[in-house]
N, C-alpha and C. Protein backbone atom coordinates (compact mmCIF):
# COMPACT_ATOMS: atom_id res chain seq x y z
N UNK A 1 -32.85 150.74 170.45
CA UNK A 1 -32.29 149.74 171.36
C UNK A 1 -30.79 149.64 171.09
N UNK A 2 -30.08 149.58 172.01
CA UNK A 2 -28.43 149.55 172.17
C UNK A 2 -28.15 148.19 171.53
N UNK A 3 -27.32 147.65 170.59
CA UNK A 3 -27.32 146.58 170.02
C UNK A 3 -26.02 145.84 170.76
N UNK A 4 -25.40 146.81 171.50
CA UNK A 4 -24.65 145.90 172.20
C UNK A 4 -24.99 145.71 173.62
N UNK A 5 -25.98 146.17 174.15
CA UNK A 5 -26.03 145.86 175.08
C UNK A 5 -27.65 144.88 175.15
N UNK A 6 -28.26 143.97 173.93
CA UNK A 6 -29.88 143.55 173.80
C UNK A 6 -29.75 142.97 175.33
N UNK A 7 -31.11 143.04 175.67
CA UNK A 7 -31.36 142.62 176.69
C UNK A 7 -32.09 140.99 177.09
N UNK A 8 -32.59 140.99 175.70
CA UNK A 8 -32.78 139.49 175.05
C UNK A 8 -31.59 138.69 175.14
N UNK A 9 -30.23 138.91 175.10
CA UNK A 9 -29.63 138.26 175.12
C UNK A 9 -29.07 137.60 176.24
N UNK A 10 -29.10 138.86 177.30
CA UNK A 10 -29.29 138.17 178.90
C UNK A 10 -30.28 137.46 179.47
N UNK A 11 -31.08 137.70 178.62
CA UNK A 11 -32.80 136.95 179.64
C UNK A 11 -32.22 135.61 178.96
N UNK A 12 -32.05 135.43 177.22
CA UNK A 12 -31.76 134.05 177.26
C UNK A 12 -30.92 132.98 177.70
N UNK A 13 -29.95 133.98 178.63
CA UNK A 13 -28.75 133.57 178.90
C UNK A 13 -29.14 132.89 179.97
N UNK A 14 -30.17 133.62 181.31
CA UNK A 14 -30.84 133.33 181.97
C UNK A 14 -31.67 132.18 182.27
N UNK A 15 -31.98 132.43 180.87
CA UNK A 15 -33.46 130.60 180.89
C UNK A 15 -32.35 129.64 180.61
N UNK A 16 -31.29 129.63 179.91
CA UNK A 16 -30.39 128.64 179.81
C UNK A 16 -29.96 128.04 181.01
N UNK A 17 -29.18 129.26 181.74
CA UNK A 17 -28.91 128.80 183.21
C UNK A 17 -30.03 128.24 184.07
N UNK A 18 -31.63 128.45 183.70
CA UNK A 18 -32.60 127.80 184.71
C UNK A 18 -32.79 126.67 183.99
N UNK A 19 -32.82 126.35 182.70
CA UNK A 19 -32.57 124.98 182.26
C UNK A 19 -31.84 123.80 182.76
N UNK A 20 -30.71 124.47 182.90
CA UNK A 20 -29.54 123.79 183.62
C UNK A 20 -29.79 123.93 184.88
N UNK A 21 -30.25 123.95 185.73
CA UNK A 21 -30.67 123.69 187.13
C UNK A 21 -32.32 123.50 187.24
N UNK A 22 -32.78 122.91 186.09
CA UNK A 22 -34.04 122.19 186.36
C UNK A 22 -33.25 120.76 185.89
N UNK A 23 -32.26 120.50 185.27
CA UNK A 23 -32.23 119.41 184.60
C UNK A 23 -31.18 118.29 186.04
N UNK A 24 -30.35 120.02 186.77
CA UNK A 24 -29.77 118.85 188.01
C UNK A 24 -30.31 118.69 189.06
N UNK A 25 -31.80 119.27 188.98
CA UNK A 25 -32.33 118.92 190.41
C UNK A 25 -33.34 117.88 189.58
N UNK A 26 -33.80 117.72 188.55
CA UNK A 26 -34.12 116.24 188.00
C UNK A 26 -33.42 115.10 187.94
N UNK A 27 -31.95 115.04 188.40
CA UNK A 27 -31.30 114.27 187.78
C UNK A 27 -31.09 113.85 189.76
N UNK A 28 -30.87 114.56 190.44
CA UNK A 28 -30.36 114.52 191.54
C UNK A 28 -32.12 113.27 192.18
N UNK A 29 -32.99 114.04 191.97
CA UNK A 29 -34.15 113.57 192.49
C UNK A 29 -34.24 112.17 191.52
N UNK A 30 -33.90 112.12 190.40
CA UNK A 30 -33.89 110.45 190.01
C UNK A 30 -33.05 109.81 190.83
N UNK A 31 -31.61 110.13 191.27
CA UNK A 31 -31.03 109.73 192.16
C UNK A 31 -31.96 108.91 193.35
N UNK A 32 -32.31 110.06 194.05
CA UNK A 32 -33.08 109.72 195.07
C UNK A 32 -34.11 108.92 194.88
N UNK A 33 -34.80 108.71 194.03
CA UNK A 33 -36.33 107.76 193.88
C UNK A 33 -35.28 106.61 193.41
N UNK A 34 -34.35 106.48 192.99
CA UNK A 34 -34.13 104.80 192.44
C UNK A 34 -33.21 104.53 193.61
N UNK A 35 -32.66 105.16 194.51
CA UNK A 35 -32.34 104.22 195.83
C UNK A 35 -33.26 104.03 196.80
N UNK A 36 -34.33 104.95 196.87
CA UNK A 36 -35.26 104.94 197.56
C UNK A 36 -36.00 103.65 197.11
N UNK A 37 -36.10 102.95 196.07
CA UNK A 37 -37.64 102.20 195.59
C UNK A 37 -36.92 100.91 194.82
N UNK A 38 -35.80 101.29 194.69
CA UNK A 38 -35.38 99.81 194.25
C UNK A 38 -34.28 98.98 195.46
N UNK A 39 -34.21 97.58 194.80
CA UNK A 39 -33.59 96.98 195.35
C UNK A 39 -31.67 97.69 195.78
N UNK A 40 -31.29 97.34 196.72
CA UNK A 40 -29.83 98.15 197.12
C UNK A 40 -29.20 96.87 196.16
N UNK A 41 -27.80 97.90 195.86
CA UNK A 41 -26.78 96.71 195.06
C UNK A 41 -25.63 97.49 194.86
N UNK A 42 -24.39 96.95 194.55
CA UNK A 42 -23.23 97.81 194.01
C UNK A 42 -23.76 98.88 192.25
N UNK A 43 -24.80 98.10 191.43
CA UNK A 43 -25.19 98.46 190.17
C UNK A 43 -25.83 99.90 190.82
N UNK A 44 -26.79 99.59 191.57
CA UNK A 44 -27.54 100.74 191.81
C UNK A 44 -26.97 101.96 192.46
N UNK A 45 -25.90 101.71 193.71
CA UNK A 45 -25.16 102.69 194.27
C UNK A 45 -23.97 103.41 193.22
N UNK A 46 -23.96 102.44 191.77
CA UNK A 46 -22.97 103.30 191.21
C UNK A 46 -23.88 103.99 190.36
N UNK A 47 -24.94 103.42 189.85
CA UNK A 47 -26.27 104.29 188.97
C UNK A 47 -26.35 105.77 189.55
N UNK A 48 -26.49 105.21 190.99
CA UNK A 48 -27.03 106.94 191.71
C UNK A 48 -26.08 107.93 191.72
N UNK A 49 -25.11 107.43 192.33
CA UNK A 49 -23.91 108.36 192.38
C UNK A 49 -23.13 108.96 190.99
N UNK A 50 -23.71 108.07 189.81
CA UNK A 50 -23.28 108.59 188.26
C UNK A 50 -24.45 109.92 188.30
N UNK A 51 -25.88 109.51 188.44
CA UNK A 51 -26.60 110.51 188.16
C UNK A 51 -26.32 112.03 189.28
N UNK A 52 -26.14 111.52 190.63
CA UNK A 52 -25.53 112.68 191.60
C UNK A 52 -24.63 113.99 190.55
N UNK A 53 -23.32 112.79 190.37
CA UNK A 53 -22.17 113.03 189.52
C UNK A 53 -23.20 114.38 188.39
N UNK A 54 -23.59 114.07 187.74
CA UNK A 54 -24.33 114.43 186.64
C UNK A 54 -25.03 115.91 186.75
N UNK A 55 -26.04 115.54 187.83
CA UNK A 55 -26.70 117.03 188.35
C UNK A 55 -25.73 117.82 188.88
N UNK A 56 -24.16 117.65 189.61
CA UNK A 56 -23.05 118.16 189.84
C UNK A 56 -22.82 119.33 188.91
N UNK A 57 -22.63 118.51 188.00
CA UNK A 57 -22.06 118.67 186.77
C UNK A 57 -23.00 120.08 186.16
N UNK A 58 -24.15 119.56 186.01
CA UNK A 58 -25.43 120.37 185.21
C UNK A 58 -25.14 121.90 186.27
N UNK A 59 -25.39 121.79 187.36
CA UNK A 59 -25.86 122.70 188.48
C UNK A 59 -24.23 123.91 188.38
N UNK A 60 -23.08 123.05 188.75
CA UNK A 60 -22.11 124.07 188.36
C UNK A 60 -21.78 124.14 186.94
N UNK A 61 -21.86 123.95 185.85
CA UNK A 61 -21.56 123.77 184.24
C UNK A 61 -22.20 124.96 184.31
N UNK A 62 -23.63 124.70 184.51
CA UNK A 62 -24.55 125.61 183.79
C UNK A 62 -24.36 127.44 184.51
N UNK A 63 -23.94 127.18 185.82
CA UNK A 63 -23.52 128.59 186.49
C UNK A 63 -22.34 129.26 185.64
N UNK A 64 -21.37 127.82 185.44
CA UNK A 64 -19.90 128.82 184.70
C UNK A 64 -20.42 129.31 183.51
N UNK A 65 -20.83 128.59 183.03
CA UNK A 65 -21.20 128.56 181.00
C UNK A 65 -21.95 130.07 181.73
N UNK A 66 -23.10 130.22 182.08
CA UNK A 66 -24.39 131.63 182.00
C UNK A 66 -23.03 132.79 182.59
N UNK A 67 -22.56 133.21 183.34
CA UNK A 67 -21.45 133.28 183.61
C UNK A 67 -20.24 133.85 182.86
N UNK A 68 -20.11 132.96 182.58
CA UNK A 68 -19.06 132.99 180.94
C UNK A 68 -19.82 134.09 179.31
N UNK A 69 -21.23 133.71 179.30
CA UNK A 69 -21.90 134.28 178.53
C UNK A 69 -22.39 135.68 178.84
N UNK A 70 -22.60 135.94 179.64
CA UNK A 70 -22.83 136.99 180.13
C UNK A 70 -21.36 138.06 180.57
N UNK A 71 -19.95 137.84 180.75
CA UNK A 71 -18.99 138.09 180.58
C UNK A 71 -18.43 138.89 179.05
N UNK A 72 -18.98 137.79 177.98
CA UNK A 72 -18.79 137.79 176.84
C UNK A 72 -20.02 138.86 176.21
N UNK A 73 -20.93 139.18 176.75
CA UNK A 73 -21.80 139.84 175.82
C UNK A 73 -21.79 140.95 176.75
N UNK A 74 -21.40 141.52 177.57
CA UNK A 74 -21.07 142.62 178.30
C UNK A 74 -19.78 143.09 177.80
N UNK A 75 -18.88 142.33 177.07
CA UNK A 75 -17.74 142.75 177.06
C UNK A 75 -17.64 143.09 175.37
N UNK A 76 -18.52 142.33 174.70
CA UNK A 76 -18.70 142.45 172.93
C UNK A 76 -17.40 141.31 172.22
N UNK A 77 -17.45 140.05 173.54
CA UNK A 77 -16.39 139.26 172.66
C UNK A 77 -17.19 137.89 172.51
N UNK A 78 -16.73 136.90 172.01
CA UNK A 78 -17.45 136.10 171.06
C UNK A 78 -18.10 134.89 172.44
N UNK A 79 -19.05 134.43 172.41
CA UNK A 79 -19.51 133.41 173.17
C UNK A 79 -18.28 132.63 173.47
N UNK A 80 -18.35 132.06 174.80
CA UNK A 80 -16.96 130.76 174.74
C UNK A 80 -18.14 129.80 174.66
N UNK A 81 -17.27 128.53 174.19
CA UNK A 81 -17.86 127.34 173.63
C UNK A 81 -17.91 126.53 175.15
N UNK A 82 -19.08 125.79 175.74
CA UNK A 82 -18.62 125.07 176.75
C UNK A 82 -18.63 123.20 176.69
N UNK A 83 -17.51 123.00 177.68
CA UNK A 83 -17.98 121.06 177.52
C UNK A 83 -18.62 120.65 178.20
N UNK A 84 -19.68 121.21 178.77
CA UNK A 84 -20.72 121.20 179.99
C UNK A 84 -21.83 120.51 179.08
N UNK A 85 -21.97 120.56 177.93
CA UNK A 85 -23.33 119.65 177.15
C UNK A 85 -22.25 117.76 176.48
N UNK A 86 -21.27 118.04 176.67
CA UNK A 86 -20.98 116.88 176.42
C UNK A 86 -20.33 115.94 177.17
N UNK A 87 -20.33 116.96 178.32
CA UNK A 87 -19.59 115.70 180.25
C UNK A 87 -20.94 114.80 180.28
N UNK A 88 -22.23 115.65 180.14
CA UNK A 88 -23.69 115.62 180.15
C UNK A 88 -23.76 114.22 179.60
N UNK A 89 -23.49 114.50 178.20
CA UNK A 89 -24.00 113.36 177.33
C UNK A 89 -23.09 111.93 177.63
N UNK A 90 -22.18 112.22 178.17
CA UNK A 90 -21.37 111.62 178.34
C UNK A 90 -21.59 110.56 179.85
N UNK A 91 -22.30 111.48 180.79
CA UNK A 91 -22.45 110.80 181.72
C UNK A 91 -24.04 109.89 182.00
N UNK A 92 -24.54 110.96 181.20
CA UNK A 92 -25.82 110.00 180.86
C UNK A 92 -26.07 108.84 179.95
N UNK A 93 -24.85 108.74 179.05
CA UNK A 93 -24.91 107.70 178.45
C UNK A 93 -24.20 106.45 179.40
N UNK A 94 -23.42 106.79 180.33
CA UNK A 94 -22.89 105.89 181.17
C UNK A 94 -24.19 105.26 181.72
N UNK A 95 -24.99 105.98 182.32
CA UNK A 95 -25.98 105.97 183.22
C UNK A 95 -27.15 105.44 182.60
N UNK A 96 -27.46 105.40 181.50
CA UNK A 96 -28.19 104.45 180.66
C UNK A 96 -27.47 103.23 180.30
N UNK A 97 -26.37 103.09 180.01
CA UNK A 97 -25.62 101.71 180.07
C UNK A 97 -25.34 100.71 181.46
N UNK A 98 -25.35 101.50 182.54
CA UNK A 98 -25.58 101.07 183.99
C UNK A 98 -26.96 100.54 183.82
N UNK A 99 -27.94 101.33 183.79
CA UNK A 99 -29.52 101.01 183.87
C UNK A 99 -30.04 99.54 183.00
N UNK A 100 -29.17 99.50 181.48
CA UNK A 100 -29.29 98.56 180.67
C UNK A 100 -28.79 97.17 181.43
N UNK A 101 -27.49 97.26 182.33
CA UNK A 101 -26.89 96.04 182.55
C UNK A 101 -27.76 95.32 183.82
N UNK A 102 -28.76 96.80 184.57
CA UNK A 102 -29.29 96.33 186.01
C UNK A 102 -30.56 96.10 185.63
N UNK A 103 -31.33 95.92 184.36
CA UNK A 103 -32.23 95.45 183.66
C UNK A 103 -31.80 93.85 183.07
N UNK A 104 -30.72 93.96 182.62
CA UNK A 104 -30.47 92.64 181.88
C UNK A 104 -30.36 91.54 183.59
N UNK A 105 -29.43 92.25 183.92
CA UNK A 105 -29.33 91.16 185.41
C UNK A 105 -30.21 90.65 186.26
N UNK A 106 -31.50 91.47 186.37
CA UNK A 106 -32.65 91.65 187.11
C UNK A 106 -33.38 90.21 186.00
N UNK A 107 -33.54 90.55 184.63
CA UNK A 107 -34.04 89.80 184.25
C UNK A 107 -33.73 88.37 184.34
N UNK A 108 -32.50 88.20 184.04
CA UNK A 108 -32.45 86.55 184.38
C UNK A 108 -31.61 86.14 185.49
């Protein structure tokens, strides 16, 4: 087997990139079920549009990054590092802090 060219290394490059577009058409479709089923509000229209934001994010991130990796292992130069796992974390933590405040408000 050609060690620079494993082929393992593209297939995983592959499931990465389908990772990342299972995670923004999950994120997009939470979108959709929590305007669909909950009450309308400014909290909720910014909830959805953070998570929109998010699967955005996932759906092109994950094309550049597989992309980028596959560039790099065709070419024998080092992986690039991407900020596509921490816009992520970043926006989902927004989006759980949205969810927290439209829980607290709801409640009392």
């Amino acid at each position: 087997m050609d060690e620079d060219h494993d082929p393992r290394f593209a297939l995983a490059s592959e499931r990465t990139l389908l990772a990342y577009q299972r995670t923004a058409i999950a994120l997009v479709v939470a979108a959709v079920g929590f305007a669909h089923f909950l009450d309308n509000g400014v909290l909720l229209l910014v909830l959805c549009l953070v998570l929109v934001a998010a699967g955005a994010v996932a759906a092109v991130g994950g094309h550049l990054r597989y992309r980028g990796v596959n560039k790099a292992i065709d070419s024998g130069e080092r992986i690039p590092t991407s900020l596509v796992p921490l816009i992520l974390t970043g926006t989902l933590a927004g989006a759980v802090a949205l969810s927290v405040v439209m829980v607290v408000t709801k409640a009392g």
